[in-house]
ModelCIF file with pLDDT and N, C-alpha, C, O atoms, coordinates in Angstrom:
data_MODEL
#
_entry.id   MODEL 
#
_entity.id                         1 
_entity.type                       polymer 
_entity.pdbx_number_of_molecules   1 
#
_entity_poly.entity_id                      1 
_entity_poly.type                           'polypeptide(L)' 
_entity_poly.nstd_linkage                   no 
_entity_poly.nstd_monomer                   no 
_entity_poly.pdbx_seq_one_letter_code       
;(UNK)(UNK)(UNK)(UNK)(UNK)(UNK)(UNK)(UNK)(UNK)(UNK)(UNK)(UNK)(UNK)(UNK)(UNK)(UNK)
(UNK)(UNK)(UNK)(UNK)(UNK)(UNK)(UNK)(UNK)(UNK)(UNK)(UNK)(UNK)(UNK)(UNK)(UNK)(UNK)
(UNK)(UNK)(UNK)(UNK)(UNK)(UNK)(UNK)(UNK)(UNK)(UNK)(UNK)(UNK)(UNK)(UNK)(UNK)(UNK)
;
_entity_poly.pdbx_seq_one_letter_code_can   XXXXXXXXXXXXXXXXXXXXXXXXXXXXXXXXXXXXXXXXXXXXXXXX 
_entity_poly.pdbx_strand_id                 A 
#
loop_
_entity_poly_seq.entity_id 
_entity_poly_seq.num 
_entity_poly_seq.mon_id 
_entity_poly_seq.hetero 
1 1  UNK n 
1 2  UNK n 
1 3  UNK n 
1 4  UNK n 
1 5  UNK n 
1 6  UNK n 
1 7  UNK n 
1 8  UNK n 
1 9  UNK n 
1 10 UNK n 
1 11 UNK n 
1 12 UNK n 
1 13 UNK n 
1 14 UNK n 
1 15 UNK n 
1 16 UNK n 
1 17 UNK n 
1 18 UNK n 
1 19 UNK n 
1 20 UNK n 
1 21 UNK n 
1 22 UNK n 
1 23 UNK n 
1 24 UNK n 
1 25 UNK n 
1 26 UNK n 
1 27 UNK n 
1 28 UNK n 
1 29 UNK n 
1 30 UNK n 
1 31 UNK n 
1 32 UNK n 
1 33 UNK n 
1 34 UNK n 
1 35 UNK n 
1 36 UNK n 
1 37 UNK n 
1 38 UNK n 
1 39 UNK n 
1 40 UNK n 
1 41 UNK n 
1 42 UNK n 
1 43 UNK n 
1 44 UNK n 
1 45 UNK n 
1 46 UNK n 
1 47 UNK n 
1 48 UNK n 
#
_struct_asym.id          A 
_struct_asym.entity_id   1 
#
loop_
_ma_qa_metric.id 
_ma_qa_metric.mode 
_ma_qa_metric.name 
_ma_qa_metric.software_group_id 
_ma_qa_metric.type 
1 global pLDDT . pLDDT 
2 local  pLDDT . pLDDT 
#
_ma_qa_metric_global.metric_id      1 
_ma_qa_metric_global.metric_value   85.48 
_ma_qa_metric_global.model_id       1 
_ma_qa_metric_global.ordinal_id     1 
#
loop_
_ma_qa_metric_local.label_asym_id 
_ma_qa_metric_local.label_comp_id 
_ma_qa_metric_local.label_seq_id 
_ma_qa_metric_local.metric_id 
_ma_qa_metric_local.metric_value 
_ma_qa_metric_local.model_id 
_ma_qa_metric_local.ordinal_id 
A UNK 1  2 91.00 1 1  
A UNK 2  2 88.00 1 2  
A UNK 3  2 86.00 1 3  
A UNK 4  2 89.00 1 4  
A UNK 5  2 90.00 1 5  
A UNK 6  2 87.00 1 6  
A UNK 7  2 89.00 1 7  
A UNK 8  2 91.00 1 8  
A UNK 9  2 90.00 1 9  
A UNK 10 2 87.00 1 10 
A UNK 11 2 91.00 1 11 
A UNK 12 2 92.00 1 12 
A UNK 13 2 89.00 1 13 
A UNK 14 2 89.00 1 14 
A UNK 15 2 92.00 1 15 
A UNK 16 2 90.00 1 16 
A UNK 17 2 88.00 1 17 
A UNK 18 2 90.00 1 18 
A UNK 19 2 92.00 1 19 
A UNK 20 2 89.00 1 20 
A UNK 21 2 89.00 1 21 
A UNK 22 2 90.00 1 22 
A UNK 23 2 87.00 1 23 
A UNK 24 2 78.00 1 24 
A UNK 25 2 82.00 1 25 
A UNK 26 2 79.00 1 26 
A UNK 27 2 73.00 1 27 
A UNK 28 2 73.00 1 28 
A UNK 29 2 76.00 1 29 
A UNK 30 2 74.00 1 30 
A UNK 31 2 66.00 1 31 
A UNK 32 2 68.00 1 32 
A UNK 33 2 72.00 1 33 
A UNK 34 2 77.00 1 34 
A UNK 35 2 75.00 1 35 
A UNK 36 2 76.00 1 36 
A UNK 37 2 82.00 1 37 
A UNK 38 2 85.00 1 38 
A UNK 39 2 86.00 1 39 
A UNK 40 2 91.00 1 40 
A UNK 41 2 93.00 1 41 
A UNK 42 2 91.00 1 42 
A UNK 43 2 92.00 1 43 
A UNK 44 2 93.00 1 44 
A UNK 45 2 91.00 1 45 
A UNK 46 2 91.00 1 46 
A UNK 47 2 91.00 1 47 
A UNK 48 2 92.00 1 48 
#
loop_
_atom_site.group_PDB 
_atom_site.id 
_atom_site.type_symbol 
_atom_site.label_atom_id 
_atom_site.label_alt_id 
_atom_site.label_comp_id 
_atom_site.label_asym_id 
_atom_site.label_entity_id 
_atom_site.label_seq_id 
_atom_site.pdbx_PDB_ins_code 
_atom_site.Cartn_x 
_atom_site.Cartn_y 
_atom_site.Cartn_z 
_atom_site.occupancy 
_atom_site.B_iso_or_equiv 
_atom_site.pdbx_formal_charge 
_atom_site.auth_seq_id 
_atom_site.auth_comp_id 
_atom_site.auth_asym_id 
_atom_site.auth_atom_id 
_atom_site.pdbx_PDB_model_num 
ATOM 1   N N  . UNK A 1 1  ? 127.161 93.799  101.818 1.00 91.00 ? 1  UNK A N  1 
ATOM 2   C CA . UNK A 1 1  ? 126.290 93.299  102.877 1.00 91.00 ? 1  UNK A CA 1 
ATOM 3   C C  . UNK A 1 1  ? 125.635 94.452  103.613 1.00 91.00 ? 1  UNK A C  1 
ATOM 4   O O  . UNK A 1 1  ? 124.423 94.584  103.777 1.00 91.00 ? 1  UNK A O  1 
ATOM 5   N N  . UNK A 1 2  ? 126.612 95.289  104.044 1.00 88.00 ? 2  UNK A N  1 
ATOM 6   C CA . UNK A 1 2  ? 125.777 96.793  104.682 1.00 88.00 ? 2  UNK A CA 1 
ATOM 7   C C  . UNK A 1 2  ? 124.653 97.315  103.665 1.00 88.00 ? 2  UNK A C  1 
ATOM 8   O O  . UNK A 1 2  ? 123.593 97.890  103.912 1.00 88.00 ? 2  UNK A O  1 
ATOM 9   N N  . UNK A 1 3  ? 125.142 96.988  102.617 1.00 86.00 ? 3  UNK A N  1 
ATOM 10  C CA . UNK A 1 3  ? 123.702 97.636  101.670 1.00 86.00 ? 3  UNK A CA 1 
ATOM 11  C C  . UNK A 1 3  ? 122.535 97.103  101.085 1.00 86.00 ? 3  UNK A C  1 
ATOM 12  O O  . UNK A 1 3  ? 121.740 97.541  100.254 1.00 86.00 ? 3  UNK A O  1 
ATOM 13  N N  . UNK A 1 4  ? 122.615 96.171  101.649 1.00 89.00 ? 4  UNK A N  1 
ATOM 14  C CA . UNK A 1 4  ? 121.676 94.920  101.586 1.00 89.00 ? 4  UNK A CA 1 
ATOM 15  C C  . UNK A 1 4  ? 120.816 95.327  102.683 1.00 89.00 ? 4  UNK A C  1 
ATOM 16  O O  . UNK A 1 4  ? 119.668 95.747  102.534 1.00 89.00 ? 4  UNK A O  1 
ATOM 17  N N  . UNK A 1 5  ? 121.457 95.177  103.860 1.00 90.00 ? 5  UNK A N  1 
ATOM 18  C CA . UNK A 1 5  ? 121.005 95.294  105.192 1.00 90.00 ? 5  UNK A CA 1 
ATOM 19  C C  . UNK A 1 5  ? 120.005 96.997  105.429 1.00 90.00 ? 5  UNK A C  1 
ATOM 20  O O  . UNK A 1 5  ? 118.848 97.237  105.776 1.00 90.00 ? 5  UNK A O  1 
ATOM 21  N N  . UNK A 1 6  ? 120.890 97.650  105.129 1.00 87.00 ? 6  UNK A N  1 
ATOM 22  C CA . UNK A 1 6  ? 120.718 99.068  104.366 1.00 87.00 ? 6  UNK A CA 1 
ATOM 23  C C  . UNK A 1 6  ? 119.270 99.497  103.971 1.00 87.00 ? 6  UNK A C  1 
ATOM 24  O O  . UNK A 1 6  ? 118.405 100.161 104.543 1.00 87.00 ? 6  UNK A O  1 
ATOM 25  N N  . UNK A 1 7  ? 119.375 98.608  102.300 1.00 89.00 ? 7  UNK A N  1 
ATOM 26  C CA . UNK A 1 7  ? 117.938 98.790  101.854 1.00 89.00 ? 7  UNK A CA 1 
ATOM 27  C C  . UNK A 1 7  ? 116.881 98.105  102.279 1.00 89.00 ? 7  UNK A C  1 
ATOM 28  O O  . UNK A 1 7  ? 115.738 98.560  102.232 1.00 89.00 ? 7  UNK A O  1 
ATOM 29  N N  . UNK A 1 8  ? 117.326 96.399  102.942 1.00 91.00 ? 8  UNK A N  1 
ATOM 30  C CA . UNK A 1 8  ? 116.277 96.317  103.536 1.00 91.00 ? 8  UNK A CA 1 
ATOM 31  C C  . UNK A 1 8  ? 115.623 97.286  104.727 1.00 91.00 ? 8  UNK A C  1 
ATOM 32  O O  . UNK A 1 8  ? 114.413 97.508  104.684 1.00 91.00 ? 8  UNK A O  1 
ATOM 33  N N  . UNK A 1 9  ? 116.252 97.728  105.546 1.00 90.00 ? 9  UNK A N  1 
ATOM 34  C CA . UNK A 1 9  ? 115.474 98.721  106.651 1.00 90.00 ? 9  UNK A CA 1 
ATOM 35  C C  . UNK A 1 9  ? 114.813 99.842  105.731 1.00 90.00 ? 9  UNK A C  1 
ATOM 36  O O  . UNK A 1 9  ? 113.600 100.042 105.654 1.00 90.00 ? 9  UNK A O  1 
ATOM 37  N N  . UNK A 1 10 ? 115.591 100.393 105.194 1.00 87.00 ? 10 UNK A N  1 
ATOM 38  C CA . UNK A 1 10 ? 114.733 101.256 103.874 1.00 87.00 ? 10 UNK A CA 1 
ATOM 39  C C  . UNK A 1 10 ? 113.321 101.006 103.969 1.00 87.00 ? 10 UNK A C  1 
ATOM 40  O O  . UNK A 1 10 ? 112.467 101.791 104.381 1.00 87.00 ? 10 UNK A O  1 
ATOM 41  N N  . UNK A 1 11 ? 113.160 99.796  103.533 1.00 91.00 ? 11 UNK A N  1 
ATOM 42  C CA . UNK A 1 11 ? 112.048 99.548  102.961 1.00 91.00 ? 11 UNK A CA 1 
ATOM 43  C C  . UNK A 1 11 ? 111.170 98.931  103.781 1.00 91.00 ? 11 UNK A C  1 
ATOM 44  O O  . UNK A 1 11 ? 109.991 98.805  103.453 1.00 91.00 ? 11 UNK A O  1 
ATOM 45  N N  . UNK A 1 12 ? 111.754 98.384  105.187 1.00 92.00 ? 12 UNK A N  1 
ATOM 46  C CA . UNK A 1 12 ? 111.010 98.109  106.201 1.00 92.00 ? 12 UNK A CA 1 
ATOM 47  C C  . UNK A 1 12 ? 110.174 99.605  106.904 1.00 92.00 ? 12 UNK A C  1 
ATOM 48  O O  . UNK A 1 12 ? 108.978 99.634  107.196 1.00 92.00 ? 12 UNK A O  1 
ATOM 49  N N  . UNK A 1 13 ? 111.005 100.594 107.043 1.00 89.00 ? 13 UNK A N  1 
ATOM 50  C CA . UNK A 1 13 ? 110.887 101.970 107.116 1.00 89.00 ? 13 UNK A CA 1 
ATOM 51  C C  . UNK A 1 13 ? 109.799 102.293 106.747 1.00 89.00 ? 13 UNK A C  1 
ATOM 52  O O  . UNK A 1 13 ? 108.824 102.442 107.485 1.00 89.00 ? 13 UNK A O  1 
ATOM 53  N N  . UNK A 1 14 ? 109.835 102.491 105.180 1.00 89.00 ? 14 UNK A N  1 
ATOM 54  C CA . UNK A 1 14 ? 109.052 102.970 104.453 1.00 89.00 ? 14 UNK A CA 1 
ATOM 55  C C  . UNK A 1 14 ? 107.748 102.207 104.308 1.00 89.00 ? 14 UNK A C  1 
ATOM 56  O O  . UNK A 1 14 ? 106.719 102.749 103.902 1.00 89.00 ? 14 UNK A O  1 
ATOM 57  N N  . UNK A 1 15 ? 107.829 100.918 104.656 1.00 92.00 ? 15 UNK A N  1 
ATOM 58  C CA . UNK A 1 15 ? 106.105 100.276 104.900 1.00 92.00 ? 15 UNK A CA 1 
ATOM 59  C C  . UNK A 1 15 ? 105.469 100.562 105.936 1.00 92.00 ? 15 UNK A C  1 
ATOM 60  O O  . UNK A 1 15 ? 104.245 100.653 106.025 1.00 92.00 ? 15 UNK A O  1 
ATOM 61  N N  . UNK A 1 16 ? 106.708 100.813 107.260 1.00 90.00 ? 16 UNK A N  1 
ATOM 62  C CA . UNK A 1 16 ? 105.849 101.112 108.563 1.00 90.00 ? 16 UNK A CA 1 
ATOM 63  C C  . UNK A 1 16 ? 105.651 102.644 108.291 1.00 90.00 ? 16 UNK A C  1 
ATOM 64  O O  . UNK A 1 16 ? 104.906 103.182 109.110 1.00 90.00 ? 16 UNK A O  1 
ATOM 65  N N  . UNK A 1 17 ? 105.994 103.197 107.630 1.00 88.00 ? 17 UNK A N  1 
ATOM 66  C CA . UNK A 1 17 ? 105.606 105.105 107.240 1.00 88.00 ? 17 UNK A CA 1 
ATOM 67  C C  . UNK A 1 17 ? 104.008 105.061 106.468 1.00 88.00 ? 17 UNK A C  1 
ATOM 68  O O  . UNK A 1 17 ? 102.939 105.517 106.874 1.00 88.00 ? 17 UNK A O  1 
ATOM 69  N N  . UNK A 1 18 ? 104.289 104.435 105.398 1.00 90.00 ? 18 UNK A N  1 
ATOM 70  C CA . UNK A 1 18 ? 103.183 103.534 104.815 1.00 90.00 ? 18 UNK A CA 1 
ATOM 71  C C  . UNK A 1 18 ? 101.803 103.643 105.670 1.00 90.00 ? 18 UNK A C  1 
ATOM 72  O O  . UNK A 1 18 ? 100.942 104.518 105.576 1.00 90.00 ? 18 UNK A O  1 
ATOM 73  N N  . UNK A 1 19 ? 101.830 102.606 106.457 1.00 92.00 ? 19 UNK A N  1 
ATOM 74  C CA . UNK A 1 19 ? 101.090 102.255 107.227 1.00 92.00 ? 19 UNK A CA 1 
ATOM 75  C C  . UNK A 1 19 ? 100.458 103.403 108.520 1.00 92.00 ? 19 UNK A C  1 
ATOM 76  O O  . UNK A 1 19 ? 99.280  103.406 108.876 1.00 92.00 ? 19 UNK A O  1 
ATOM 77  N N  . UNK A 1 20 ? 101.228 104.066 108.926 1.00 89.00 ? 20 UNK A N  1 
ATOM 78  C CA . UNK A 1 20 ? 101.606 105.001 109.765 1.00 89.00 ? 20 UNK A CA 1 
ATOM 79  C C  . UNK A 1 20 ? 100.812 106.310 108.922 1.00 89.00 ? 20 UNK A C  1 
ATOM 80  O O  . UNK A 1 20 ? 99.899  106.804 109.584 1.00 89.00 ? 20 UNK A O  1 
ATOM 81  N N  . UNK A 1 21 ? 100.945 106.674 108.123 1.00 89.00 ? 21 UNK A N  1 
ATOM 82  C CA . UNK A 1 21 ? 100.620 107.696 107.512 1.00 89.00 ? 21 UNK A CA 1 
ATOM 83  C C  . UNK A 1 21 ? 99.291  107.739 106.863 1.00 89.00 ? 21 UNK A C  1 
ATOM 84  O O  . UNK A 1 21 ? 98.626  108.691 106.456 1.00 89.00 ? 21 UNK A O  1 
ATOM 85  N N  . UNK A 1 22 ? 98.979  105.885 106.874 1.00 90.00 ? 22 UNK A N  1 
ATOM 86  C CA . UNK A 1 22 ? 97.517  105.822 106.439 1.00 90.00 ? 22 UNK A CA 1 
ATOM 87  C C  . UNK A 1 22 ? 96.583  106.190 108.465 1.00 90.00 ? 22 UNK A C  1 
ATOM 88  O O  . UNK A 1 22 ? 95.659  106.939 108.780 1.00 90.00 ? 22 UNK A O  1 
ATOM 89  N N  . UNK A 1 23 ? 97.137  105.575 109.002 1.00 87.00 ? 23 UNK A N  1 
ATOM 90  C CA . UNK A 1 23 ? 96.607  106.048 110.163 1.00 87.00 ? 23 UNK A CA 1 
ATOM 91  C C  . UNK A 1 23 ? 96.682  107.828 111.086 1.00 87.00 ? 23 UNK A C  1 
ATOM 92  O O  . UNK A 1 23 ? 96.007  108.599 111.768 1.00 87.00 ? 23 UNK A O  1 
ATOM 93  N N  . UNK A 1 24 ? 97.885  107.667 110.521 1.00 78.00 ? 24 UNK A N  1 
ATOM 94  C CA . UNK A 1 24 ? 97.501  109.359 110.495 1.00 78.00 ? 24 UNK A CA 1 
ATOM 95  C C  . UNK A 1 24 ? 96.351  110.124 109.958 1.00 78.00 ? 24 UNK A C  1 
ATOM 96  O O  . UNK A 1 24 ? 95.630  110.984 110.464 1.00 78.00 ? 24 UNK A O  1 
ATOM 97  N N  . UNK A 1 25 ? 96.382  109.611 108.884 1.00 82.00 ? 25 UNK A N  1 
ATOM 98  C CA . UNK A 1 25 ? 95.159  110.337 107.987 1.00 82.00 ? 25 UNK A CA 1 
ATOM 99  C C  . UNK A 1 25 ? 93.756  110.247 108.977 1.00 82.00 ? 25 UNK A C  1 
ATOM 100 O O  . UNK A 1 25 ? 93.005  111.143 109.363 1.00 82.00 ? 25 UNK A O  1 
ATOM 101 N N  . UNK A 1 26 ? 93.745  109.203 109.143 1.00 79.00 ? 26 UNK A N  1 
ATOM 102 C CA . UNK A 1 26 ? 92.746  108.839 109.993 1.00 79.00 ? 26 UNK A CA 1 
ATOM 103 C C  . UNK A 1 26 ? 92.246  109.316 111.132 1.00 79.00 ? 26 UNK A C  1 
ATOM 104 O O  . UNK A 1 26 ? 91.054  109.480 111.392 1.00 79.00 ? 26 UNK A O  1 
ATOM 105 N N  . UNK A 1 27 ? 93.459  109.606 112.021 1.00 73.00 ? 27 UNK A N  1 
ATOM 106 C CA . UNK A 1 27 ? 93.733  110.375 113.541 1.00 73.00 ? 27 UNK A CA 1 
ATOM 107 C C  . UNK A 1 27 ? 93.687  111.589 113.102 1.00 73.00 ? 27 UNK A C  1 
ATOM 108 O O  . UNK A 1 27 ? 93.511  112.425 113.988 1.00 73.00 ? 27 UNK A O  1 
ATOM 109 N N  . UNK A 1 28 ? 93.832  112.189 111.492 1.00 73.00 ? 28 UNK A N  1 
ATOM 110 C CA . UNK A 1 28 ? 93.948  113.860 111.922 1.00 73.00 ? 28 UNK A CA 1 
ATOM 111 C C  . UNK A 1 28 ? 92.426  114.195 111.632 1.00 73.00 ? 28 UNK A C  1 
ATOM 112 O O  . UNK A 1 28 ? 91.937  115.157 112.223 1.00 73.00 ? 28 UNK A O  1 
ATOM 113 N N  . UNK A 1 29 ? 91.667  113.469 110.772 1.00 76.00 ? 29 UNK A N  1 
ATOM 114 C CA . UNK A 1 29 ? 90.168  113.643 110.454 1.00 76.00 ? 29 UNK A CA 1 
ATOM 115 C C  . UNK A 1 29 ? 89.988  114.358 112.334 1.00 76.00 ? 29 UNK A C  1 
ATOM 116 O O  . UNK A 1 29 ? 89.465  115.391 112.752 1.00 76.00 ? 29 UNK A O  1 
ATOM 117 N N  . UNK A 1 30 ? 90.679  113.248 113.016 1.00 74.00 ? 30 UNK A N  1 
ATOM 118 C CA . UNK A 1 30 ? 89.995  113.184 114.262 1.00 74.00 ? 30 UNK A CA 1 
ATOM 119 C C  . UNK A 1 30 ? 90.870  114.375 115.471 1.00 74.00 ? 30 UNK A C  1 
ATOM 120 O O  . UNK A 1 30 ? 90.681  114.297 116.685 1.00 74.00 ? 30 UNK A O  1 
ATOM 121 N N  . UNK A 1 31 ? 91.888  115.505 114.770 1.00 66.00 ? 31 UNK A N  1 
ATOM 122 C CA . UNK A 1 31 ? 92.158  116.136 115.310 1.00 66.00 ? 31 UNK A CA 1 
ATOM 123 C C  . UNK A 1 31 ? 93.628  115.833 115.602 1.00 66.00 ? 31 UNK A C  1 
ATOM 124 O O  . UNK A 1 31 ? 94.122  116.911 115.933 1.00 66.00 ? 31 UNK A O  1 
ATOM 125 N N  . UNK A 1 32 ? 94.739  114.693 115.642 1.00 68.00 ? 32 UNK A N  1 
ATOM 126 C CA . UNK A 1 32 ? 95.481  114.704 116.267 1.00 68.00 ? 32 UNK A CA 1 
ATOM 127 C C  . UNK A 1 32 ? 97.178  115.235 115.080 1.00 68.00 ? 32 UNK A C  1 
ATOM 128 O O  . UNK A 1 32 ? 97.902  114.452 114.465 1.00 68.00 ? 32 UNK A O  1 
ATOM 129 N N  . UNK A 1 33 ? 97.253  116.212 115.128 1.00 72.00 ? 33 UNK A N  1 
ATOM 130 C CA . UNK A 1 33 ? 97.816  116.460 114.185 1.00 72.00 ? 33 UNK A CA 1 
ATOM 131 C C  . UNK A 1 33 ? 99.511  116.613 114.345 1.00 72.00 ? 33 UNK A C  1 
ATOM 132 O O  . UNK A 1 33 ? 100.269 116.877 113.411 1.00 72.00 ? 33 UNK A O  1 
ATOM 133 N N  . UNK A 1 34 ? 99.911  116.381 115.756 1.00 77.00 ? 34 UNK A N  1 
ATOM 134 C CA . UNK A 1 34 ? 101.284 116.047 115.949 1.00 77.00 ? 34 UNK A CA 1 
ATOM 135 C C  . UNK A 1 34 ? 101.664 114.738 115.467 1.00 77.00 ? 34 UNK A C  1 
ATOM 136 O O  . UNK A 1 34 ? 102.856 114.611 115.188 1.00 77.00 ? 34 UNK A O  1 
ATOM 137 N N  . UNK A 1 35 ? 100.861 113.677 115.298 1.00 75.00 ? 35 UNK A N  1 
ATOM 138 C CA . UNK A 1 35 ? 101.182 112.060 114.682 1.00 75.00 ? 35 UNK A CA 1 
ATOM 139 C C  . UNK A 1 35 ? 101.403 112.721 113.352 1.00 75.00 ? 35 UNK A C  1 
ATOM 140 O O  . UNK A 1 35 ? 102.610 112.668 113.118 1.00 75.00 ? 35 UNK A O  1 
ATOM 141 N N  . UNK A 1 36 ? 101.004 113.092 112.752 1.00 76.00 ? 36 UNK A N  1 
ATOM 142 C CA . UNK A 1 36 ? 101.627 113.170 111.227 1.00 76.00 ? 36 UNK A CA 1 
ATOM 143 C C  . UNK A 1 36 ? 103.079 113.932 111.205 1.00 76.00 ? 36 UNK A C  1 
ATOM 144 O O  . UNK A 1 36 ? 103.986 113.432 110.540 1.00 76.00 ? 36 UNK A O  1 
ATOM 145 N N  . UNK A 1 37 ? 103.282 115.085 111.902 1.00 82.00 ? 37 UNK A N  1 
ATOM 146 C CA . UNK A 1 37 ? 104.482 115.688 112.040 1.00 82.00 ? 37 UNK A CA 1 
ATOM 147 C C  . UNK A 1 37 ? 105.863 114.633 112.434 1.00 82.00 ? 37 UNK A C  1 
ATOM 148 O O  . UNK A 1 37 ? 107.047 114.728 112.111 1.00 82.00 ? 37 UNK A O  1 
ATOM 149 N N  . UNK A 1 38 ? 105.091 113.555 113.318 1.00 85.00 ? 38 UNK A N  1 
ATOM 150 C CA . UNK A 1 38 ? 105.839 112.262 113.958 1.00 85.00 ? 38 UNK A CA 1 
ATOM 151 C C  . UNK A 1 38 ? 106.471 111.480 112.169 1.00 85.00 ? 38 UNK A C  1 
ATOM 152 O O  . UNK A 1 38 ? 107.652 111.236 111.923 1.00 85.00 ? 38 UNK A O  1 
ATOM 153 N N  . UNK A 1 39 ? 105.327 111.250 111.225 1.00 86.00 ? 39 UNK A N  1 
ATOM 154 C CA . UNK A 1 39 ? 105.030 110.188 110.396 1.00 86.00 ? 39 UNK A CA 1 
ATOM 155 C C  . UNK A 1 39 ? 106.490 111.283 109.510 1.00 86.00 ? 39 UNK A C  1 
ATOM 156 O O  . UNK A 1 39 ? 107.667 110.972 109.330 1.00 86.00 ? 39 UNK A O  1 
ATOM 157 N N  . UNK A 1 40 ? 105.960 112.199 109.244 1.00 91.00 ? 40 UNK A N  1 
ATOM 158 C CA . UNK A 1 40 ? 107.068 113.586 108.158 1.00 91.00 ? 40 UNK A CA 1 
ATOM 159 C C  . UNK A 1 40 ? 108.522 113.162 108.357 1.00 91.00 ? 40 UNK A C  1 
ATOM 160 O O  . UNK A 1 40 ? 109.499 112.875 107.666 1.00 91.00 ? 40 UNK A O  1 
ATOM 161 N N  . UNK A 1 41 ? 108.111 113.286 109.901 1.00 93.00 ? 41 UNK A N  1 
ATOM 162 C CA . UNK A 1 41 ? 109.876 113.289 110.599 1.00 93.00 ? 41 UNK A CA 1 
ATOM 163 C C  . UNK A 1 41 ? 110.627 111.686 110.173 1.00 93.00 ? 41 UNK A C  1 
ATOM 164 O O  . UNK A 1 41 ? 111.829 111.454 110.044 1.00 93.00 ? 41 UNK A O  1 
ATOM 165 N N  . UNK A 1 42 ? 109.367 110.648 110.004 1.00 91.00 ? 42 UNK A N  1 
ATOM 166 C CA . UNK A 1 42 ? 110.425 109.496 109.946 1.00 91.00 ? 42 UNK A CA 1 
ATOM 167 C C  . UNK A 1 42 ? 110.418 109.312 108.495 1.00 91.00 ? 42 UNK A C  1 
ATOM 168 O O  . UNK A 1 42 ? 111.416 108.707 108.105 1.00 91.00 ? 42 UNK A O  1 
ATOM 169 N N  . UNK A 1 43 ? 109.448 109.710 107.416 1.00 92.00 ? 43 UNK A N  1 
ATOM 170 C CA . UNK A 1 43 ? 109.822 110.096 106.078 1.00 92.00 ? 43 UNK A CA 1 
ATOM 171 C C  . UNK A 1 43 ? 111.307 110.575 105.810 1.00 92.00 ? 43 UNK A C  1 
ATOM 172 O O  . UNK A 1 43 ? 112.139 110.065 105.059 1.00 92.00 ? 43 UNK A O  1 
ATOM 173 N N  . UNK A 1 44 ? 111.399 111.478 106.467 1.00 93.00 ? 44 UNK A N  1 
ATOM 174 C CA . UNK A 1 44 ? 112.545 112.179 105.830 1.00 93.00 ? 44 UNK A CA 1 
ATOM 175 C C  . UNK A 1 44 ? 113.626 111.712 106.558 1.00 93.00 ? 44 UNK A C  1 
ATOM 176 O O  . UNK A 1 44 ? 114.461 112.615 106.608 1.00 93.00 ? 44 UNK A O  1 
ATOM 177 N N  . UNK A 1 45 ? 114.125 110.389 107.344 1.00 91.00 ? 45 UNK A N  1 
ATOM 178 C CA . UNK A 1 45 ? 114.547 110.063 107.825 1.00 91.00 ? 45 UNK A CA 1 
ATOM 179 C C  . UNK A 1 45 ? 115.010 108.737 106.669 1.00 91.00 ? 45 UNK A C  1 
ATOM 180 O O  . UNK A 1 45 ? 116.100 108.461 106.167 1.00 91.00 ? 45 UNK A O  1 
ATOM 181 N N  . UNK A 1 46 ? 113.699 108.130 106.541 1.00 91.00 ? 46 UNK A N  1 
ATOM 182 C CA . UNK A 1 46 ? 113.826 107.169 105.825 1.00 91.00 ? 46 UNK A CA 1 
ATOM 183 C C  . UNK A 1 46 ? 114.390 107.662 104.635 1.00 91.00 ? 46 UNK A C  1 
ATOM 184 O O  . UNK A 1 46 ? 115.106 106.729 104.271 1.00 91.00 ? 46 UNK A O  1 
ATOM 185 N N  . UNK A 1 47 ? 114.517 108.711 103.677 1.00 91.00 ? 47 UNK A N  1 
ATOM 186 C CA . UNK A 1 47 ? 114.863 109.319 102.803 1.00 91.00 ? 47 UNK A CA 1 
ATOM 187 C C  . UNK A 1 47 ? 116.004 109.848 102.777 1.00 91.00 ? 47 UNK A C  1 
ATOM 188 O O  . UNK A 1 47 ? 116.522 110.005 101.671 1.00 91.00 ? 47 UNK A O  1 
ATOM 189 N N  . UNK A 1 48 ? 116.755 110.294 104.035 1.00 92.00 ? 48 UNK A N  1 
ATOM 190 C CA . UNK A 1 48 ? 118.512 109.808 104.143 1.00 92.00 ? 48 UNK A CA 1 
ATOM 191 C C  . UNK A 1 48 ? 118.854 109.063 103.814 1.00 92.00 ? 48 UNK A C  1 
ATOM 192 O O  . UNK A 1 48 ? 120.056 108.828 103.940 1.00 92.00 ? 48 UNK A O  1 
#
């Protein structure tokens, strides 16, 4: 059950990184380049 629970956040994670990282892209065109360092940090989070 924990690993159920587990991979679902995984993968809840990894869609909001997803998503997050497409808007990053977006925001850094436009200069803001600590949001992606934000997006990295929960990558490799999600990747624990």
């Amino acid at each position: 059950e924990g690993l159920v629970d587990i991979k679902l956040t995984v993968e809840r994670q990894m869609a909001v990184a997803e998503r997050q990282a497409e808007t990053v892209d977006r925001l850094l065109r436009e200069g803001l380049a600590d949001i992606k360092l934000t997006v990295e940090r929960q990558v490799v989070v999600a990747e624990r």
